[in-house]
N, C-alpha and C. Protein backbone atom coordinates (compact mmCIF):
# COMPACT_ATOMS: atom_id res chain seq x y z
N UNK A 1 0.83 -1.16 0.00
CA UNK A 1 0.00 0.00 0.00
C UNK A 1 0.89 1.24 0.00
N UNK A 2 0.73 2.07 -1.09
CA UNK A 2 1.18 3.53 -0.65
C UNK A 2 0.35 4.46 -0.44
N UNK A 3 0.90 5.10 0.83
CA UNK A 3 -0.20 6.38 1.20
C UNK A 3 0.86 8.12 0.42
N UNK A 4 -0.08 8.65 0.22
CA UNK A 4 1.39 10.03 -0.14
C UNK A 4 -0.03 11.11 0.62
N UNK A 5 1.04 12.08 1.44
CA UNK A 5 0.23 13.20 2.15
C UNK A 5 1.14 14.40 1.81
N UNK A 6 0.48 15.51 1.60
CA UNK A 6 0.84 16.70 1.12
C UNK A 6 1.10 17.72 2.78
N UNK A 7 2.33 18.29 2.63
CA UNK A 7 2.95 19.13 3.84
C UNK A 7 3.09 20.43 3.00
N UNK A 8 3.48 21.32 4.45
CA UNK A 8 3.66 22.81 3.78
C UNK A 8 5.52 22.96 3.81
N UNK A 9 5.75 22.11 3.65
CA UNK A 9 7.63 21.58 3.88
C UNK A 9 7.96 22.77 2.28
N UNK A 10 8.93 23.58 2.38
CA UNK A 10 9.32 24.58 1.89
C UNK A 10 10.96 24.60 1.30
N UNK A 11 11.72 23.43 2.31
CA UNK A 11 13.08 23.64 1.93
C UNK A 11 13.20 22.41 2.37
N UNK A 12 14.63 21.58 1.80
CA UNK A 12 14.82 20.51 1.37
C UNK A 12 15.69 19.80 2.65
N UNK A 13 16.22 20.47 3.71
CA UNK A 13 16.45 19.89 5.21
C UNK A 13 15.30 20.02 5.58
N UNK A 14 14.21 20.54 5.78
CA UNK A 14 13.16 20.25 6.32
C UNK A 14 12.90 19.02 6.12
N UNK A 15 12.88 18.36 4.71
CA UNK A 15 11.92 17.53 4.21
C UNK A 15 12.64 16.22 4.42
N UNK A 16 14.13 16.35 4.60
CA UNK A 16 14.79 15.22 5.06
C UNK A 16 14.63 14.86 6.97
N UNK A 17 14.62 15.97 7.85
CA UNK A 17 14.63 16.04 9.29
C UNK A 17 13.26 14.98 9.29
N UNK A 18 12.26 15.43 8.31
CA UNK A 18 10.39 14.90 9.02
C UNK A 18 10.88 13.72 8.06
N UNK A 19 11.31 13.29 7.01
CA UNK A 19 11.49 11.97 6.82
C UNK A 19 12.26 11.03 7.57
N UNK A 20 13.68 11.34 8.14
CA UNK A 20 14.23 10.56 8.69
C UNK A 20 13.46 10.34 10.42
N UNK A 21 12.87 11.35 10.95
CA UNK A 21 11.55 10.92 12.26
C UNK A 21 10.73 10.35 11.67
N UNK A 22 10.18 10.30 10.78
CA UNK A 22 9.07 9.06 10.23
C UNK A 22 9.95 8.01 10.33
N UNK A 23 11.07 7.92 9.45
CA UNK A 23 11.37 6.61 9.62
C UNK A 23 11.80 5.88 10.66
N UNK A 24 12.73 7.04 11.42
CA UNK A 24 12.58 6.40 13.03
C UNK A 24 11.63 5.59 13.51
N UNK A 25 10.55 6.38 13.64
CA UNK A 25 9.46 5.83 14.31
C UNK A 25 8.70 4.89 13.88
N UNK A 26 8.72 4.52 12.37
CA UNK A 26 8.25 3.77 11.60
C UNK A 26 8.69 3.05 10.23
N UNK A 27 9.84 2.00 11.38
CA UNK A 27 11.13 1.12 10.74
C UNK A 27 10.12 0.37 9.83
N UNK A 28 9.05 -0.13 9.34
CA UNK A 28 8.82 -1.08 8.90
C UNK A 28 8.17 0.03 7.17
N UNK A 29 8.30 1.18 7.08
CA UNK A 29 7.77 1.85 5.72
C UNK A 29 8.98 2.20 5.17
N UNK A 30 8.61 2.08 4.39
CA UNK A 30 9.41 3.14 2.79
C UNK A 30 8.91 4.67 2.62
N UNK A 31 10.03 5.62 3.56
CA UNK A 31 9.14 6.75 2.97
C UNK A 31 10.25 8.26 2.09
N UNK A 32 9.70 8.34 1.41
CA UNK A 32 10.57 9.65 1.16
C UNK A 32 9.64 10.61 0.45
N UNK A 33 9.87 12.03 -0.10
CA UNK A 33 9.80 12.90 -0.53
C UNK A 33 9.63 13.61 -1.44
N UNK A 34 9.42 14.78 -2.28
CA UNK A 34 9.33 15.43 -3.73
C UNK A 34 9.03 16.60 -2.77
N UNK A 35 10.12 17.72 -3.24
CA UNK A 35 9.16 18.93 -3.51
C UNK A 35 9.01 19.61 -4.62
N UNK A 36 7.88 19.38 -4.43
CA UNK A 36 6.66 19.89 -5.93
C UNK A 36 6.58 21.50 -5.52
N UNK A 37 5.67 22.10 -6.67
CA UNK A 37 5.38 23.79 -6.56
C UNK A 37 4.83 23.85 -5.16
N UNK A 38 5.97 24.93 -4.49
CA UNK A 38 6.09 25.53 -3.54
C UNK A 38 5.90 26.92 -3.27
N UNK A 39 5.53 27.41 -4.59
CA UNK A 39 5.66 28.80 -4.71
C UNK A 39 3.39 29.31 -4.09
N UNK A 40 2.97 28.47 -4.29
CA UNK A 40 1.54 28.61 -3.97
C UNK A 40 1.14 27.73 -2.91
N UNK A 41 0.26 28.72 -2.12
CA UNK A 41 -0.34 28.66 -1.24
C UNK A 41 -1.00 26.74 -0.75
N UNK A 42 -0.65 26.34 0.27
CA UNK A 42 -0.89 25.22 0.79
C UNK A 42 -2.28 25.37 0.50
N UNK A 43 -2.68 24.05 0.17
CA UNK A 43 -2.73 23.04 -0.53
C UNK A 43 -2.02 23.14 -1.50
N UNK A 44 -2.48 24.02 -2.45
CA UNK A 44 -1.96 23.68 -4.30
C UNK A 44 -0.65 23.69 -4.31
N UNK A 45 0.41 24.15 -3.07
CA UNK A 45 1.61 24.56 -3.27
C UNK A 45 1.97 23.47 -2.07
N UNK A 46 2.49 22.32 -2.49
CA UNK A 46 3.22 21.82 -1.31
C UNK A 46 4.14 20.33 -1.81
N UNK A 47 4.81 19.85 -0.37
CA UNK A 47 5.98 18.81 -0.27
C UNK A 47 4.79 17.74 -0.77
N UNK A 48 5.79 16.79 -1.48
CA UNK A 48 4.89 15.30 -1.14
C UNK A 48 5.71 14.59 -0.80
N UNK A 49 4.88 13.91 0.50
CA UNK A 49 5.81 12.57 1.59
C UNK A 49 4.94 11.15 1.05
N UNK A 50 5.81 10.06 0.46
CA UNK A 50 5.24 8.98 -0.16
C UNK A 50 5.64 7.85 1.14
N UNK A 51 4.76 7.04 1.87
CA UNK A 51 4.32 5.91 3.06
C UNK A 51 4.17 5.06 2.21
N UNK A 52 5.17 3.80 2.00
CA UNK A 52 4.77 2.33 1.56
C UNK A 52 5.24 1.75 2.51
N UNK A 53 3.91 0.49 2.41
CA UNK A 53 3.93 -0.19 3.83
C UNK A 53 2.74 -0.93 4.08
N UNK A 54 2.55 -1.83 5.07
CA UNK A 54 1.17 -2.69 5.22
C UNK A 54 0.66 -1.68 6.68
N UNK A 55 -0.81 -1.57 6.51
CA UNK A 55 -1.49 -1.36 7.82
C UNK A 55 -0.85 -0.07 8.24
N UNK A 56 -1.04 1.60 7.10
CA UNK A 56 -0.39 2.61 7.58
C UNK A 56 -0.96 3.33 7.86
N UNK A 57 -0.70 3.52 9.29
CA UNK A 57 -1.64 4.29 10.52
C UNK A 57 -1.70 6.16 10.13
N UNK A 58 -2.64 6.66 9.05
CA UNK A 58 -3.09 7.97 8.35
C UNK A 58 -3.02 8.88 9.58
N UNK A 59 -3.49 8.77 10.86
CA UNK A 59 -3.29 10.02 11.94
C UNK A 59 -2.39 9.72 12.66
N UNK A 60 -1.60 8.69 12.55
CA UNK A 60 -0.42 9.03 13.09
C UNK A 60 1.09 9.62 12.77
N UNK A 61 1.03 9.52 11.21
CA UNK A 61 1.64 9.88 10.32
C UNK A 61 1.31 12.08 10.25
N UNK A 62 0.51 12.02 10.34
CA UNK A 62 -0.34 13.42 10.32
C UNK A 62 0.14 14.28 11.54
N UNK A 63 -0.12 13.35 12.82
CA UNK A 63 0.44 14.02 13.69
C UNK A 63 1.40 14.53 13.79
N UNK A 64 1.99 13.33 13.47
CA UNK A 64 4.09 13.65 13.73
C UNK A 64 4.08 14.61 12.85
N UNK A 65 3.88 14.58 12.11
CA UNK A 65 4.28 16.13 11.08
C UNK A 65 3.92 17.19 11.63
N UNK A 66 2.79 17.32 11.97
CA UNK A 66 1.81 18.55 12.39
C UNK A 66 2.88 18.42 13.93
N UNK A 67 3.25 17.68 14.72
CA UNK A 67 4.22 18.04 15.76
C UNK A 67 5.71 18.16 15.53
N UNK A 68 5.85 18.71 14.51
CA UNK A 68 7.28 19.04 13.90
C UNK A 68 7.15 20.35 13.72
N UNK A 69 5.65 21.19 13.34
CA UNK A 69 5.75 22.61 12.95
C UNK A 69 5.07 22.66 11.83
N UNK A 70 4.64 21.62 10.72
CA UNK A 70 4.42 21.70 9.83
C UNK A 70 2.75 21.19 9.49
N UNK A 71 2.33 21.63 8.16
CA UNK A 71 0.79 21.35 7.61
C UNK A 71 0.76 19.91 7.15
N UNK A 72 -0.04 19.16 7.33
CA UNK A 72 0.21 17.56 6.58
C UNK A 72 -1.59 17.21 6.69
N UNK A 73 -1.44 16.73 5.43
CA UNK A 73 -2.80 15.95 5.25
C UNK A 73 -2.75 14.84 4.09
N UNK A 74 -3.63 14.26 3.93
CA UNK A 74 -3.82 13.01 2.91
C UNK A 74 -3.91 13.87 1.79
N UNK A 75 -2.97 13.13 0.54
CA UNK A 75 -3.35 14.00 -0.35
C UNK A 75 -5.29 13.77 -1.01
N UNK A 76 -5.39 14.77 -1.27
CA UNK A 76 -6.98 14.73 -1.69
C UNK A 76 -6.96 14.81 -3.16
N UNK A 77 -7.95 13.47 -4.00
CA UNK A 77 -8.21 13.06 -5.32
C UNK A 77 -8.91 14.67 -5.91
N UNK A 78 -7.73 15.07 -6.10
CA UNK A 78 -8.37 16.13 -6.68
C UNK A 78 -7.04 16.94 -7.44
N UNK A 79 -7.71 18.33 -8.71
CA UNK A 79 -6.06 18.71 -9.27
C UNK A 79 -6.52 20.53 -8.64
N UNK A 80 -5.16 20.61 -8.30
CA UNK A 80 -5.49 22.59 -8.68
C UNK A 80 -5.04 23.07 -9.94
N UNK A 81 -5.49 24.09 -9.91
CA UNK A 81 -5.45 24.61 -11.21
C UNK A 81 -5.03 26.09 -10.95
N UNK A 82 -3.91 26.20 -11.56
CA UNK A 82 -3.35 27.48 -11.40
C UNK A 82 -3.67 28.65 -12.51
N UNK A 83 -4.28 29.99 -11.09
CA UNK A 83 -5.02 31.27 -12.06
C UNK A 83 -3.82 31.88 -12.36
């Protein structure tokens, strides 16, 4: 299963610090990173963190981010569209 959740992660030690505490905490996933357009406003503008793995716990993953400083949610089936 892969889960991917969208953060407001901005610079590229950020995005390694909240990956390598995920993986700490959660030896048994595959997770790493992309940062995508950053230049617009969270949602349409954000990091993507990719979770492969069996049985991957969505609010706990959420938390830890959101207790790092940062925005994190599931990414949502949906596109933006830039005005």
């Amino acid at each position: 299963m892969i889960e991917v959740f969208i953060t407001n992660i901005t610079k590229k030690y950020q995005a390694k610090k909240v990956v390598k505490q995920l993986s700490n905490r959660f030896l048994e996933f595959k997770i790493d990173y992309d940062l995508n357009e950053t230049a617009l406003h969270f949602p349409c503008g954000h990091t993507v963190i990719r979770v492969e793995g069996e049985k991957i716990s969505l609010e706990s993953i959420v938390q830890m981010v959101r207790q790092m400083g940062f925005e994190c949610q599931v990414m949502p089936d949906t596109i933006c569209v830039k005005n």
